[in-house]
N, C-alpha and C. Protein backbone atom coordinates (compact mmCIF):
# COMPACT_ATOMS: atom_id res chain seq x y z
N UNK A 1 6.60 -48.24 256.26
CA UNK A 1 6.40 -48.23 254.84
C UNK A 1 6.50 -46.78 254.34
N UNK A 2 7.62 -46.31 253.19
CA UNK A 2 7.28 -45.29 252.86
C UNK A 2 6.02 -44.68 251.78
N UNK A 3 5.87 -43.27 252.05
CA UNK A 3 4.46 -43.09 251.38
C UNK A 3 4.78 -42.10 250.37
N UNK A 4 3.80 -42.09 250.19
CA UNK A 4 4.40 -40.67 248.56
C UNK A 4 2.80 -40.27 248.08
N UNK A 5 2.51 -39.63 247.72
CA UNK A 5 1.54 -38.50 247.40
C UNK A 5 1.27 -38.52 245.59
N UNK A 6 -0.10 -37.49 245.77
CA UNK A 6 -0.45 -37.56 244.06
C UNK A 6 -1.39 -37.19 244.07
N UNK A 7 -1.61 -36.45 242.84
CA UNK A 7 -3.00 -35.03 242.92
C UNK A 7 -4.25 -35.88 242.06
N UNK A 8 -5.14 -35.80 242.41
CA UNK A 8 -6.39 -35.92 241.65
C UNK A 8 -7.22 -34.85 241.26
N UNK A 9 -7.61 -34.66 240.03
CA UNK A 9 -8.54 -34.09 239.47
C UNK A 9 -9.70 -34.63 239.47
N UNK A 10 -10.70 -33.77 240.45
CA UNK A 10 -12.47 -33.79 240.22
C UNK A 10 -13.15 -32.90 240.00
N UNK A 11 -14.37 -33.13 240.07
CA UNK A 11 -15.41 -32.14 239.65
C UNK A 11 -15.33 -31.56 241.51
N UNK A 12 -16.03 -30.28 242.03
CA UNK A 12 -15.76 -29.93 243.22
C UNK A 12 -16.47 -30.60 243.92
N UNK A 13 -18.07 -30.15 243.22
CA UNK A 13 -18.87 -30.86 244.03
C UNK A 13 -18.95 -32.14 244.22
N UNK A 14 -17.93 -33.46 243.86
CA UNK A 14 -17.49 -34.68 244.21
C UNK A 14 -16.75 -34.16 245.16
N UNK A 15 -16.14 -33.57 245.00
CA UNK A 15 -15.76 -33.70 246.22
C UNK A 15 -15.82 -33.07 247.29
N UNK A 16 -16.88 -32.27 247.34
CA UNK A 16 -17.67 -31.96 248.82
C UNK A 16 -18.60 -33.15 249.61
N UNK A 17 -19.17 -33.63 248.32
CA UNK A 17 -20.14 -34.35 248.80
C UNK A 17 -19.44 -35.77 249.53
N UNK A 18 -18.31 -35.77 248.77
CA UNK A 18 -17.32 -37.15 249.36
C UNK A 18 -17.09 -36.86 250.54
N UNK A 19 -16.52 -35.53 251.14
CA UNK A 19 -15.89 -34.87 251.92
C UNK A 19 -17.15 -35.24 253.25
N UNK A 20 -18.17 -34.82 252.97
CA UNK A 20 -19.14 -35.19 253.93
C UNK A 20 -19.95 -35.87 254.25
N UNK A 21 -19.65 -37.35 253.51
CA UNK A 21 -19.89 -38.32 253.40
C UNK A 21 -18.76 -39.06 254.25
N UNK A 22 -17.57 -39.07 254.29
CA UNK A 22 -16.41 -39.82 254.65
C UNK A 22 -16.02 -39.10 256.13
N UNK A 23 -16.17 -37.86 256.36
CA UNK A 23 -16.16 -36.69 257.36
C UNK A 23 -17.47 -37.66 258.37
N UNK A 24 -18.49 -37.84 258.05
CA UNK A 24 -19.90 -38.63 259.13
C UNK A 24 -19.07 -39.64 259.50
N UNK A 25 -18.10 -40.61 258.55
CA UNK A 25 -17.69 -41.69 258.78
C UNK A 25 -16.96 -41.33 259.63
N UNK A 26 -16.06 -40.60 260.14
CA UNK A 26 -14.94 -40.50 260.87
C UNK A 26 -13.66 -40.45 260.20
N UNK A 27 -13.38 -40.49 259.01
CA UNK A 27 -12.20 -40.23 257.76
C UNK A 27 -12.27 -39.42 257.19
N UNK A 28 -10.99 -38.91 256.37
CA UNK A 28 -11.01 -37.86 255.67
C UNK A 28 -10.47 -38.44 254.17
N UNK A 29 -10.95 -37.55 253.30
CA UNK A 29 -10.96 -38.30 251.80
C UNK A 29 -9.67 -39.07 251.62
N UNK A 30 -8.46 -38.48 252.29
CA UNK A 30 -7.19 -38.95 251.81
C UNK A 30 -7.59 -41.24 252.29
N UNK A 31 -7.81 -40.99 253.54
CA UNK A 31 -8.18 -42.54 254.15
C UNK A 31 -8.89 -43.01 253.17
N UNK A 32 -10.40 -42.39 252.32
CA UNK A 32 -10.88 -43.33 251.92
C UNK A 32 -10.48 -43.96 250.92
N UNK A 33 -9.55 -42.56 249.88
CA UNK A 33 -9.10 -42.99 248.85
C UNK A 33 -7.92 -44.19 249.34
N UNK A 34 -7.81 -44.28 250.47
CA UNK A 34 -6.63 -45.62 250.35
C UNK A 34 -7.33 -46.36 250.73
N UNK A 35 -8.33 -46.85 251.93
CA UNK A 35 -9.18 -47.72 251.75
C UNK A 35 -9.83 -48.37 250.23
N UNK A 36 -10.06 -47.59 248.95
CA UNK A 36 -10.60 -47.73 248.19
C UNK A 36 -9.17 -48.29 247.56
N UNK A 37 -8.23 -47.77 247.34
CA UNK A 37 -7.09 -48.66 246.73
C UNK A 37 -6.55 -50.38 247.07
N UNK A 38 -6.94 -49.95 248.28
CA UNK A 38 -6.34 -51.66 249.26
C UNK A 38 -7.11 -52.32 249.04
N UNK A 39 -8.72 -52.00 248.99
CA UNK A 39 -9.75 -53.23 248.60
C UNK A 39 -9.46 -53.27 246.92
N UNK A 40 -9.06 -52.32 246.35
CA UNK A 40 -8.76 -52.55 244.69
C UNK A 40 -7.37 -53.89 244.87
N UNK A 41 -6.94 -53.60 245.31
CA UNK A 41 -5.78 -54.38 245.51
C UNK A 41 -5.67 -56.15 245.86
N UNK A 42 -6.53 -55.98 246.78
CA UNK A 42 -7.57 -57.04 247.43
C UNK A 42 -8.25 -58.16 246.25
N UNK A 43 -9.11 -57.04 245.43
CA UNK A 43 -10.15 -57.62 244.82
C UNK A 43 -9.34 -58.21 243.80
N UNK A 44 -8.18 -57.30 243.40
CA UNK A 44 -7.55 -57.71 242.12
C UNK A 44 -7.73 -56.87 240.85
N UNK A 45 -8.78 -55.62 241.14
CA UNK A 45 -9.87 -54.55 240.07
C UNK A 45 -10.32 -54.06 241.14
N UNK A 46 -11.54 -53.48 240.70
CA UNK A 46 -12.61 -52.20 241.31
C UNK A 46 -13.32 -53.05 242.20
N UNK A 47 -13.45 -52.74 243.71
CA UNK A 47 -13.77 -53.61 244.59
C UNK A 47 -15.26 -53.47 244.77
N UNK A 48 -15.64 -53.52 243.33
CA UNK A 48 -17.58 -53.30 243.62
C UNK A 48 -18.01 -53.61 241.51
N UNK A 49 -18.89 -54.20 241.42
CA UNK A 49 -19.28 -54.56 240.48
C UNK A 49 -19.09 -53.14 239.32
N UNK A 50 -18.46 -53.31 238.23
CA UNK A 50 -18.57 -51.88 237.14
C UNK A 50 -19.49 -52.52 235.52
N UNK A 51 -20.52 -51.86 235.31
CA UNK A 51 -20.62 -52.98 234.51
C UNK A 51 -22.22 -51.77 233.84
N UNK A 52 -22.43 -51.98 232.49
CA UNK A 52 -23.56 -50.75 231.79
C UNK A 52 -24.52 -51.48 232.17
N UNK A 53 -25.37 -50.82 233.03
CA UNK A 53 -27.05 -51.02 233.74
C UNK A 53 -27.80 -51.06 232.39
N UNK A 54 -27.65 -50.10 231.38
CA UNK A 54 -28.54 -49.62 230.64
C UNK A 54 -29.40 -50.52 230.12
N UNK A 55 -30.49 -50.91 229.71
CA UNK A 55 -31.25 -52.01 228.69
C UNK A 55 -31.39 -51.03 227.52
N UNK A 56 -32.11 -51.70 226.87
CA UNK A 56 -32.73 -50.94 225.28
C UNK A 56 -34.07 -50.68 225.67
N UNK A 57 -34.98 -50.08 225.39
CA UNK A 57 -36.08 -49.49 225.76
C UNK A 57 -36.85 -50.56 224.38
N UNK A 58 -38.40 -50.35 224.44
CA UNK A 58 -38.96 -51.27 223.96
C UNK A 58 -39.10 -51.36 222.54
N UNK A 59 -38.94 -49.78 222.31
CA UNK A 59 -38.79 -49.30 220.95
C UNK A 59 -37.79 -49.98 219.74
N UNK A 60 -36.13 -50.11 220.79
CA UNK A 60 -35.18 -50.23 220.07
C UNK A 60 -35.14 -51.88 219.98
N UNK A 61 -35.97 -52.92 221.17
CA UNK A 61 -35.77 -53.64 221.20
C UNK A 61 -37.02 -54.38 219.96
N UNK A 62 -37.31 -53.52 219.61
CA UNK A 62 -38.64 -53.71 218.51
C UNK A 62 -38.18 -53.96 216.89
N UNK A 63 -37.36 -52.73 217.15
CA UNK A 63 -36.61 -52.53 216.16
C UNK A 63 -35.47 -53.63 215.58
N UNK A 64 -34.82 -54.43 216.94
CA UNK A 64 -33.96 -54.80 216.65
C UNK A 64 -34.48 -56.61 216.09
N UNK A 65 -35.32 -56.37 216.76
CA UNK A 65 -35.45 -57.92 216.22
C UNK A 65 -36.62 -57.80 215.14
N UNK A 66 -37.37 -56.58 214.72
CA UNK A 66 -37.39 -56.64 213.49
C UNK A 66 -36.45 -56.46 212.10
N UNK A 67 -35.72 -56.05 212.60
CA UNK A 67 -34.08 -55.76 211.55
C UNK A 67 -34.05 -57.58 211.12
N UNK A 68 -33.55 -58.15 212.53
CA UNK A 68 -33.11 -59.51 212.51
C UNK A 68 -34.41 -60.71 211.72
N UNK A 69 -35.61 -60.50 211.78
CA UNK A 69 -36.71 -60.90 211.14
C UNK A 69 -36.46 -60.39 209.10
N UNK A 70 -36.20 -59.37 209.24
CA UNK A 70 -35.59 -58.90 207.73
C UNK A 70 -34.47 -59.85 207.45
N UNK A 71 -33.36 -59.67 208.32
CA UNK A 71 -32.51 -60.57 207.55
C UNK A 71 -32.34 -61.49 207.37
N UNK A 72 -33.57 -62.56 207.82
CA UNK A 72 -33.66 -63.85 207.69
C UNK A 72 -34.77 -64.56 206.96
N UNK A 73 -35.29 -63.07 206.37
CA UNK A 73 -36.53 -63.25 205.70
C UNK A 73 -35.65 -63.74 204.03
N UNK A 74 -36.37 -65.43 203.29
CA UNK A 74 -35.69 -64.66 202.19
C UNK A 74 -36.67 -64.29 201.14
N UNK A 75 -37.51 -63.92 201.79
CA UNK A 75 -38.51 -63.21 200.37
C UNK A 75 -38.40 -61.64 200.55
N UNK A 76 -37.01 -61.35 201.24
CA UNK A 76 -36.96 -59.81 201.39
C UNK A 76 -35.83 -59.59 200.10
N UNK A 77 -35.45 -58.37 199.74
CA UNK A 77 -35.07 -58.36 198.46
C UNK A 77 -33.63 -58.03 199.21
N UNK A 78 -32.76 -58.87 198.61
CA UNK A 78 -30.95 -57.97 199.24
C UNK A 78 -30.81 -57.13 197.91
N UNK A 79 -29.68 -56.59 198.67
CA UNK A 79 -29.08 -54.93 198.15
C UNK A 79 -27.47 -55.59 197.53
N UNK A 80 -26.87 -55.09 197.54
CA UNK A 80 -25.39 -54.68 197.11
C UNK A 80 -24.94 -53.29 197.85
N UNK A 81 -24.02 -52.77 197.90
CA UNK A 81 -23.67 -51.43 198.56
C UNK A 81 -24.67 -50.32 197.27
N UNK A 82 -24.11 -50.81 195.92
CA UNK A 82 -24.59 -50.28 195.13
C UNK A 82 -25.40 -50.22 194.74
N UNK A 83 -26.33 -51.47 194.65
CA UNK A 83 -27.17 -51.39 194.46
C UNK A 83 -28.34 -50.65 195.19
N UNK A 84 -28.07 -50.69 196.25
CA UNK A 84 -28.69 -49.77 197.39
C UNK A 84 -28.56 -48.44 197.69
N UNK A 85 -27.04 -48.12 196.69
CA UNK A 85 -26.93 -46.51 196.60
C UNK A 85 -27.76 -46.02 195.45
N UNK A 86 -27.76 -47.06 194.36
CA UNK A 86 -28.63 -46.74 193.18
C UNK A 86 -30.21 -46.77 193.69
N UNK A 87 -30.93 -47.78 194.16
CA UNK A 87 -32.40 -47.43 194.62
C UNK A 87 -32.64 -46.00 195.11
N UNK A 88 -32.01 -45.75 195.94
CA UNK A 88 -31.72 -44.67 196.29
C UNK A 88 -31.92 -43.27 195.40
N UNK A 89 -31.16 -43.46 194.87
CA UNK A 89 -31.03 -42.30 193.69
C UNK A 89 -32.00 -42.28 192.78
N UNK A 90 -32.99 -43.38 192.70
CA UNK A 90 -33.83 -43.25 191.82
C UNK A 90 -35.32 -43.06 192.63
């Protein structure tokens, strides 16, 4: 099979720390990065779950479903764009 080459840009210390991480393994970054391509290949995508961990903290989640309690309130007063730029101003 022929092969062919291609530069990556990282931060360094990725790639030291890769370097001696994959180096314990018995490989050198070039292997893992193709190991990491063939299981991409494999999987069909990224051969490991990618996906935002983050939650909302309790604050925002306070917030948010009091927003949603407002807008379903109807003894709350609605706005207009304008009208809401005018309260405003006064």
């Amino acid at each position: 099979m022929p092969t062919t080459s291609f530069s990556v840009r990282m931060d360094a210390d990725v790639k030291k720390e890769s370097e001696l991480i994959y180096n314990a393994l018995g490989v050198n970054l070039t292997t893992a990065i193709n190991v990491f391509l063939r299981k991409s290949i494999a999987a069909g995508g990224f051969p490991f779950d990618v996906r935002i961990e983050e939650q909302p903290n309790r604050e925002t989640i306070e917030a948010m479903l009091e927003a949603e309690r407002i807008a379903r309130d109807p003894n709350v007063k609605k706005y207009s764009v304008e009208e809401a730029l005018q309260e405003l101003k006064s």
